[in-house]
PDB file of N, CA and C in Angstrom:
ATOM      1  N   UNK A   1     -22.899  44.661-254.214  1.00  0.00           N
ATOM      2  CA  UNK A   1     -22.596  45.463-255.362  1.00  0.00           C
ATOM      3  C   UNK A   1     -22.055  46.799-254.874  1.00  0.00           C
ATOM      4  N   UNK A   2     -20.819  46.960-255.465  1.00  0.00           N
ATOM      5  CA  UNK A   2     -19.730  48.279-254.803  1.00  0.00           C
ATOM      6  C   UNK A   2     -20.600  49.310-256.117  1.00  0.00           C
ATOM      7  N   UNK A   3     -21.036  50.589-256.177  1.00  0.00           N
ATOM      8  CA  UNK A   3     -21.000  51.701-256.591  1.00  0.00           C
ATOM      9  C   UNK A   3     -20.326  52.972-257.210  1.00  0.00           C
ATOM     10  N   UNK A   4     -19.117  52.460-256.198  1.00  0.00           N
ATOM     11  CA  UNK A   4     -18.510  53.584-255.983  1.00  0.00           C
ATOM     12  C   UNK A   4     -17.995  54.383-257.323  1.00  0.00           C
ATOM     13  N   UNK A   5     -17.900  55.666-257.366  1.00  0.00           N
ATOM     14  CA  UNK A   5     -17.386  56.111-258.588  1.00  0.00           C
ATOM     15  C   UNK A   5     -18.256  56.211-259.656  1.00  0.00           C
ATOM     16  N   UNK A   6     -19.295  55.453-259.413  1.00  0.00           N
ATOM     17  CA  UNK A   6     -20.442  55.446-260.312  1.00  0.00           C
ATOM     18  C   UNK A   6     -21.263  57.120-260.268  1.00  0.00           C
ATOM     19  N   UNK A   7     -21.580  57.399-261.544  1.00  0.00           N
ATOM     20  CA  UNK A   7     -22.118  58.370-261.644  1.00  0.00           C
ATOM     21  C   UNK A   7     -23.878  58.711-262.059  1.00  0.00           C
ATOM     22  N   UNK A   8     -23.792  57.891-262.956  1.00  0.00           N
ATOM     23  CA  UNK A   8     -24.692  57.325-264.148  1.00  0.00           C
ATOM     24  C   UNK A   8     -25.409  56.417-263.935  1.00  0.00           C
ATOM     25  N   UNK A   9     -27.202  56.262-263.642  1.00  0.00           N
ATOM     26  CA  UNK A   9     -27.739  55.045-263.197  1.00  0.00           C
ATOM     27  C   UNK A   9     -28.928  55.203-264.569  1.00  0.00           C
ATOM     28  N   UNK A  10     -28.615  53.655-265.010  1.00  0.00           N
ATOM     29  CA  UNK A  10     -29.845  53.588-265.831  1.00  0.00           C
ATOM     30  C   UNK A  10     -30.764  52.488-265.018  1.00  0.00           C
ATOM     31  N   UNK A  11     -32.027  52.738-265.344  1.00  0.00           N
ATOM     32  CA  UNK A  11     -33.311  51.798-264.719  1.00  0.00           C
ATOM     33  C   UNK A  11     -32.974  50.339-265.088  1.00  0.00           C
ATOM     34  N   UNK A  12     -32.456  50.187-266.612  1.00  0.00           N
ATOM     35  CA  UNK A  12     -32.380  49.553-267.412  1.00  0.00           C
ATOM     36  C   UNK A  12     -31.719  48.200-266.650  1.00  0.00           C
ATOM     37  N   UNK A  13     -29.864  48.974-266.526  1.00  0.00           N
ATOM     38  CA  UNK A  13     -29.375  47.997-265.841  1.00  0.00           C
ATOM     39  C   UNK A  13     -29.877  47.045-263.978  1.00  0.00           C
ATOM     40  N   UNK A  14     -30.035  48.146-263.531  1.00  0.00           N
ATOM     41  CA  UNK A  14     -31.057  47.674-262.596  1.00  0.00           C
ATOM     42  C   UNK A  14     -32.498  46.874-262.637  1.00  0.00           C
ATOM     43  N   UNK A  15     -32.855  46.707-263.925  1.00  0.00           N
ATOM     44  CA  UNK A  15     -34.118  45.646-264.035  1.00  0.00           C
ATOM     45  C   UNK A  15     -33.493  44.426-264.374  1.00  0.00           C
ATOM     46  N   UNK A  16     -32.032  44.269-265.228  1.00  0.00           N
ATOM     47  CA  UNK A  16     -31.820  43.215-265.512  1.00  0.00           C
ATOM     48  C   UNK A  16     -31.050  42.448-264.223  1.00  0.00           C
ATOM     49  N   UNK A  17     -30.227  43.747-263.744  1.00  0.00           N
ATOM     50  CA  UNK A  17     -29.333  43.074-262.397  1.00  0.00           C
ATOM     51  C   UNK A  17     -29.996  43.007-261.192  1.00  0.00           C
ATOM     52  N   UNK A  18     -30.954  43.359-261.135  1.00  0.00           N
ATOM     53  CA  UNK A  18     -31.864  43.216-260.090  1.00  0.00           C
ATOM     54  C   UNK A  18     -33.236  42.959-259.708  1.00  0.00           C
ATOM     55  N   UNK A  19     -34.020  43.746-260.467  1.00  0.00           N
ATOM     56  CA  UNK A  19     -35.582  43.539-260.754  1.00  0.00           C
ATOM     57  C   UNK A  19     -35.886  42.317-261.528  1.00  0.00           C
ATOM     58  N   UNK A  20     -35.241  41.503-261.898  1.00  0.00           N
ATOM     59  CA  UNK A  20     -35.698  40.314-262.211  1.00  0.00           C
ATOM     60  C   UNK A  20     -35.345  38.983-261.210  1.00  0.00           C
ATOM     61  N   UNK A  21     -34.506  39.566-260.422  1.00  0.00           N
ATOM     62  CA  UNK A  21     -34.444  38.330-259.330  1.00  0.00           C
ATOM     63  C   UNK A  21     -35.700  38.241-258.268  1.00  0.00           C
ATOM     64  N   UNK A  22     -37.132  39.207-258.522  1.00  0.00           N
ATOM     65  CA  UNK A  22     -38.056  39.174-258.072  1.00  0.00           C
ATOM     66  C   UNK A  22     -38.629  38.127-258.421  1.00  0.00           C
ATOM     67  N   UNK A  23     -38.227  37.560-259.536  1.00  0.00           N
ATOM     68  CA  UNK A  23     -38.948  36.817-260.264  1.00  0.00           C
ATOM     69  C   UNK A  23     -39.189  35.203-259.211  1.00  0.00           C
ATOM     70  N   UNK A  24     -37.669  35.312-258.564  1.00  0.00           N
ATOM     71  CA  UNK A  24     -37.428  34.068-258.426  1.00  0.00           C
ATOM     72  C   UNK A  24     -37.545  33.929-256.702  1.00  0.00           C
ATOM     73  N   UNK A  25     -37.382  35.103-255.991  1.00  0.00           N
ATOM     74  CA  UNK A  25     -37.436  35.059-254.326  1.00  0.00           C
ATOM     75  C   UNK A  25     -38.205  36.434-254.004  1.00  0.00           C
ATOM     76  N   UNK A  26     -38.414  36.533-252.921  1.00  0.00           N
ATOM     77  CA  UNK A  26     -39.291  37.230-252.250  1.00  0.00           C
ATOM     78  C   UNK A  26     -38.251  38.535-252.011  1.00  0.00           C
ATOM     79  N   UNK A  27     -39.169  39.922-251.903  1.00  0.00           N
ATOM     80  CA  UNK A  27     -38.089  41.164-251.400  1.00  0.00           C
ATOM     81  C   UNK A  27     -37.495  41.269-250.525  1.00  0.00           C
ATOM     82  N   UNK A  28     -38.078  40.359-249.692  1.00  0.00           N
ATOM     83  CA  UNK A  28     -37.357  40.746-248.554  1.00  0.00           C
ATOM     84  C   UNK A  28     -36.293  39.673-248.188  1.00  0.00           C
ATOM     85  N   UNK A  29     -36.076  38.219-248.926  1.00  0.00           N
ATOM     86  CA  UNK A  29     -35.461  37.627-248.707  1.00  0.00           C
ATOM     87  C   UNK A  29     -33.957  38.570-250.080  1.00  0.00           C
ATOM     88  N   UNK A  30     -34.137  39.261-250.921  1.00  0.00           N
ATOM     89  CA  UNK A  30     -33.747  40.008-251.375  1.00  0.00           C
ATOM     90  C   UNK A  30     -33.129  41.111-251.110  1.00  0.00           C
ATOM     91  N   UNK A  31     -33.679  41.912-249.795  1.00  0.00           N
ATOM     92  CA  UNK A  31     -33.204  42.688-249.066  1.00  0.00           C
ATOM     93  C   UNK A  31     -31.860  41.974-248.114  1.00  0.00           C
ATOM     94  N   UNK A  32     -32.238  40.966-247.139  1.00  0.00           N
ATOM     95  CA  UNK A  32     -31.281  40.374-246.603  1.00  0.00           C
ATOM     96  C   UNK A  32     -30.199  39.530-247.751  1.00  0.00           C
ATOM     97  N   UNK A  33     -30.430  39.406-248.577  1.00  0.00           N
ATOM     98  CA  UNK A  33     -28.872  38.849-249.352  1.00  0.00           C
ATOM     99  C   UNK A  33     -28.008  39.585-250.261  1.00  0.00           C
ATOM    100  N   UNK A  34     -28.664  40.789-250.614  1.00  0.00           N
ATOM    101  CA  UNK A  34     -28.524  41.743-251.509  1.00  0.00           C
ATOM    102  C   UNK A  34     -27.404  42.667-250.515  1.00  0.00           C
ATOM    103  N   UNK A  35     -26.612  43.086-251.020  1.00  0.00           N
ATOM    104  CA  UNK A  35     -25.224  44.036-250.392  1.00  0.00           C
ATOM    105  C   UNK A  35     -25.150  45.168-251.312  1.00  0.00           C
ATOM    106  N   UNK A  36     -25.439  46.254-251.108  1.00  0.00           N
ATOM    107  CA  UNK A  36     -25.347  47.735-251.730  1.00  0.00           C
ATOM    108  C   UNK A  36     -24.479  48.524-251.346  1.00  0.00           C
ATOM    109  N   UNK A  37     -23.433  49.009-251.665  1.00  0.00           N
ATOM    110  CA  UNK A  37     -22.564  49.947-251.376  1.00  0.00           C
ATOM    111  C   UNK A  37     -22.236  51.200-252.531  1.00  0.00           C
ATOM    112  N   UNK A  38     -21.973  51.971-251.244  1.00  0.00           N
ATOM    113  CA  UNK A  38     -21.535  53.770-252.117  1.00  0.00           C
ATOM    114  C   UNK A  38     -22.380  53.884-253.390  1.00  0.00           C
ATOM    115  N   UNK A  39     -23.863  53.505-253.190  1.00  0.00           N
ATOM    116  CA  UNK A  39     -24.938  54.186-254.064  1.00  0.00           C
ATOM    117  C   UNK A  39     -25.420  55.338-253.690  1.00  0.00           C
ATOM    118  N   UNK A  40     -25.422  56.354-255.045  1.00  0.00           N
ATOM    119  CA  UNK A  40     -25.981  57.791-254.282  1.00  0.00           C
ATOM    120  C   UNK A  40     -26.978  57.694-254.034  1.00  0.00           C
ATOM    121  N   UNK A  41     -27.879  58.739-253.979  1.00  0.00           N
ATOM    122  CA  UNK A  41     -28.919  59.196-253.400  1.00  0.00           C
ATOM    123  C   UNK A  41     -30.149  58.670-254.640  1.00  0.00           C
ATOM    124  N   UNK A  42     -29.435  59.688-255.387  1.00  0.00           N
ATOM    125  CA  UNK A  42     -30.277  59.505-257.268  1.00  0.00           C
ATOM    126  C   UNK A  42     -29.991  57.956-257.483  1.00  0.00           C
ATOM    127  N   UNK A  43     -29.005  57.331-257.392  1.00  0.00           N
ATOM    128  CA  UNK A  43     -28.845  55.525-257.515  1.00  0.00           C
ATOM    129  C   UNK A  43     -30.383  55.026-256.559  1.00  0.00           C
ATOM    130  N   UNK A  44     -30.409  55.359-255.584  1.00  0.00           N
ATOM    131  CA  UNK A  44     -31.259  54.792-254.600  1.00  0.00           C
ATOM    132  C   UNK A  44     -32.315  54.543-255.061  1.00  0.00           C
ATOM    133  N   UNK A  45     -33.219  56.299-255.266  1.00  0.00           N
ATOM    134  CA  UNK A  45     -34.379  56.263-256.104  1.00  0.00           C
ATOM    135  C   UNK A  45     -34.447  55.416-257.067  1.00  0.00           C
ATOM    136  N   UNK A  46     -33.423  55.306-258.367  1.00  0.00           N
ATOM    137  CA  UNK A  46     -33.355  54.745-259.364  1.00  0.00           C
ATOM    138  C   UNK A  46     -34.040  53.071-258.861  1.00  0.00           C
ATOM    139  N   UNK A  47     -32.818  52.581-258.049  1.00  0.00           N
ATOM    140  CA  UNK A  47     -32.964  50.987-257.415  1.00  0.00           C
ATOM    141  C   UNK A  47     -34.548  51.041-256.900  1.00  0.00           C
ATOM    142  N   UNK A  48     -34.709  52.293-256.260  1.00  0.00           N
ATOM    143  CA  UNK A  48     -36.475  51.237-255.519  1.00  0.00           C
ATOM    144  C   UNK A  48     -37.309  51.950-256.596  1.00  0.00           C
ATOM    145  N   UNK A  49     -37.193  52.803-257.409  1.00  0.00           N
ATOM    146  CA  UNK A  49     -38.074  52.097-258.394  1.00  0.00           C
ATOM    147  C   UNK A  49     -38.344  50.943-258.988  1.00  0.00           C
ATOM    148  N   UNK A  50     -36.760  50.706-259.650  1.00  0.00           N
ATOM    149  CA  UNK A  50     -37.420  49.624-260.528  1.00  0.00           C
ATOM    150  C   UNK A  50     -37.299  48.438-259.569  1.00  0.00           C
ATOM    151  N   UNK A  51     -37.267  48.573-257.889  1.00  0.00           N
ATOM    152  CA  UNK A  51     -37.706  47.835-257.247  1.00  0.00           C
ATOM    153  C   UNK A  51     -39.701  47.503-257.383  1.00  0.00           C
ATOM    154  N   UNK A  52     -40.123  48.250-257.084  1.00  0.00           N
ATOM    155  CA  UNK A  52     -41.235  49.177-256.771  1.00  0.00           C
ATOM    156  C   UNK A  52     -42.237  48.541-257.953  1.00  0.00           C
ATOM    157  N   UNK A  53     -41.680  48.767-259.078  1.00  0.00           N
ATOM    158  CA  UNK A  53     -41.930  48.144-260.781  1.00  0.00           C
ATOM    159  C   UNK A  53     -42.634  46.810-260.884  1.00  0.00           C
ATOM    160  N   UNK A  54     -41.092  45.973-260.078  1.00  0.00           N
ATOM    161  CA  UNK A  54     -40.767  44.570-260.286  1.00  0.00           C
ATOM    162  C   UNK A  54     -41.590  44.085-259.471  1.00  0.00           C
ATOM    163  N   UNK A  55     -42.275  44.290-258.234  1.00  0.00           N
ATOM    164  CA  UNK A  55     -42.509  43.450-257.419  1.00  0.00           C
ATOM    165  C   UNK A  55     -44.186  43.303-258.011  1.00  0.00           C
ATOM    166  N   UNK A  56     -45.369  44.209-258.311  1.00  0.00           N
ATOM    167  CA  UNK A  56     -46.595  43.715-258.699  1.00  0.00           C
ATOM    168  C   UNK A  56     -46.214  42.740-260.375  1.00  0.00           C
ATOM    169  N   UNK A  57     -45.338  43.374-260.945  1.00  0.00           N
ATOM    170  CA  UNK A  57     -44.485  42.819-262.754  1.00  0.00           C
ATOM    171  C   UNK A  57     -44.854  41.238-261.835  1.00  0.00           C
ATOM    172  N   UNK A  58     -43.674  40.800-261.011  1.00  0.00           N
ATOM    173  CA  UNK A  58     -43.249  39.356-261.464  1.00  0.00           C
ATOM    174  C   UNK A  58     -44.634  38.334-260.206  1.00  0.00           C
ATOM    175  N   UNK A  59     -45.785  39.328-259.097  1.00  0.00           N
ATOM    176  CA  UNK A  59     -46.294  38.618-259.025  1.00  0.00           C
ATOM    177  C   UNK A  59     -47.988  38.753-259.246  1.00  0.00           C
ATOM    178  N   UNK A  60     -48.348  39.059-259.899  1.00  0.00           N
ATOM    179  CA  UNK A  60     -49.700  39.415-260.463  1.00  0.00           C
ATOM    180  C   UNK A  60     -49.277  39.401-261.777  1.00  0.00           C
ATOM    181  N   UNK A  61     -49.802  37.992-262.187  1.00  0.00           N
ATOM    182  CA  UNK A  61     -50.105  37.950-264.085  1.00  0.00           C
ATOM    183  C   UNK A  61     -50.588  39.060-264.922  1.00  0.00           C
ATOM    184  N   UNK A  62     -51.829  39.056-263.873  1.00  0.00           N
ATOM    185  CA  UNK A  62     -52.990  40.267-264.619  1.00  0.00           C
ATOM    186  C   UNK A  62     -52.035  41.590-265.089  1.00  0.00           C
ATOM    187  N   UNK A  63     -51.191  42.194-264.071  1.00  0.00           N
ATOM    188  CA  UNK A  63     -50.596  43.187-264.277  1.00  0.00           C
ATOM    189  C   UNK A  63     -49.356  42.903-265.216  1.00  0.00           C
ATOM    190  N   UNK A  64     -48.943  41.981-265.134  1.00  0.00           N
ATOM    191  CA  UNK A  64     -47.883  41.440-266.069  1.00  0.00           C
ATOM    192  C   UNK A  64     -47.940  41.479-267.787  1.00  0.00           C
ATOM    193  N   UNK A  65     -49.567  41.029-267.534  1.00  0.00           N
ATOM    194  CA  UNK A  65     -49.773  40.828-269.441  1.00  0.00           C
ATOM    195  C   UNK A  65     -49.945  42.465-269.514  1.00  0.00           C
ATOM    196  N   UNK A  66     -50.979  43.897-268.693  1.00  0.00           N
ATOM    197  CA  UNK A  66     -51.420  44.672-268.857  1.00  0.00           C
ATOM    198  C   UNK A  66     -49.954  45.520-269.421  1.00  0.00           C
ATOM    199  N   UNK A  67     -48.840  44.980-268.777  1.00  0.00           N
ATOM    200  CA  UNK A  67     -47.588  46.089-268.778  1.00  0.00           C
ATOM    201  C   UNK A  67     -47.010  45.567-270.134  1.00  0.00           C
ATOM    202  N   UNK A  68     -46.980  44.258-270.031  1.00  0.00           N
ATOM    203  CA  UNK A  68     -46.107  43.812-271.079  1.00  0.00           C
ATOM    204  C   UNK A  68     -47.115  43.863-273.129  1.00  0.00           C
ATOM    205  N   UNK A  69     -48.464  43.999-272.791  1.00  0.00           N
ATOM    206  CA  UNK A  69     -49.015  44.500-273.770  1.00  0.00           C
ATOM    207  C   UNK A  69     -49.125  45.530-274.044  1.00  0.00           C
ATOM    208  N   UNK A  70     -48.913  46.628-273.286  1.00  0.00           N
ATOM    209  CA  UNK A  70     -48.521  48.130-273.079  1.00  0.00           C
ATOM    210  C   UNK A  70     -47.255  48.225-273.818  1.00  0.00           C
ATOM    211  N   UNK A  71     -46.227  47.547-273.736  1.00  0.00           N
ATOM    212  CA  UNK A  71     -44.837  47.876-274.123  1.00  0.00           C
ATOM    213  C   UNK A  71     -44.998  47.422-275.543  1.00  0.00           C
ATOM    214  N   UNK A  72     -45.563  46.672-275.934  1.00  0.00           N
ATOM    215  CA  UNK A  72     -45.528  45.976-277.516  1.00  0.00           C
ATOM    216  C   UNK A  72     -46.542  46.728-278.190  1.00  0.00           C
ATOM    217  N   UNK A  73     -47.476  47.321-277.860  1.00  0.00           N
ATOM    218  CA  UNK A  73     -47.712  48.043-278.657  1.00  0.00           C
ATOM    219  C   UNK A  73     -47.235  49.617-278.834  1.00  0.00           C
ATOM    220  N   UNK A  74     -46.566  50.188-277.687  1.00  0.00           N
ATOM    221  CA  UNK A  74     -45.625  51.438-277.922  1.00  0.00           C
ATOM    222  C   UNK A  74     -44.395  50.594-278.780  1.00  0.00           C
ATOM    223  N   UNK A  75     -43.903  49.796-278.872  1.00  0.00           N
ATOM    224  CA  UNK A  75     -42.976  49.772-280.008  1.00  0.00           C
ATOM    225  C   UNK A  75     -43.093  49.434-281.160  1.00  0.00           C
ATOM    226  N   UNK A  76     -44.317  48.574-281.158  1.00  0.00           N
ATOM    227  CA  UNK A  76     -44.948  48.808-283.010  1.00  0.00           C
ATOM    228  C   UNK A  76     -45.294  50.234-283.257  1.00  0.00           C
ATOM    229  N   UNK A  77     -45.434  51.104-282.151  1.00  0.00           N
ATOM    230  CA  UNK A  77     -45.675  52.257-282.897  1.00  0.00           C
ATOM    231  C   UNK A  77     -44.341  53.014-283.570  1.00  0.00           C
ATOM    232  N   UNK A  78     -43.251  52.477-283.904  1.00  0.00           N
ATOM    233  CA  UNK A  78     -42.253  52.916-284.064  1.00  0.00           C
ATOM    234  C   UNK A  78     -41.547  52.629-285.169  1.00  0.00           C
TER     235      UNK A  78
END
């Protein structure tokens, strides 16, 4: 994934384009197939967060239901 020119990082797109392929392989087999280019600095942070996020999210249930019942009830509050 080229960067370049990019200014603007949402978490958002990075959970869907990335933090969910946790789901399916390991980080580090993730690290070796994954290609990052001309991400800034602020991109970086952004990426290993919602690295960081994803990895207890897709393998500990327990934490999975705790986050994902967390999120449903902040948006019924709305």
């Amino acid at each position: 994934m080229d960067f370049e020119g990019v200014k603007v990082f949402a978490s958002a797109f990075f959970n869907v384009a990335i933090g969910q392929l946790l789901q399916d392989i390991q980080s580090d087999t993730l690290n070796e197939k994954l290609i990052i280019e001309n991400l800034s600095p602020h991109g970086e942070t952004v990426l290993s967060q919602v690295i960081d996020n994803a990895k207890p999210y897709y393998s500990d249930p327990a934490h999975r239901q705790a986050v994902d019942t967390v999120m449903e009830e902040y948006a019924a509050s709305f």
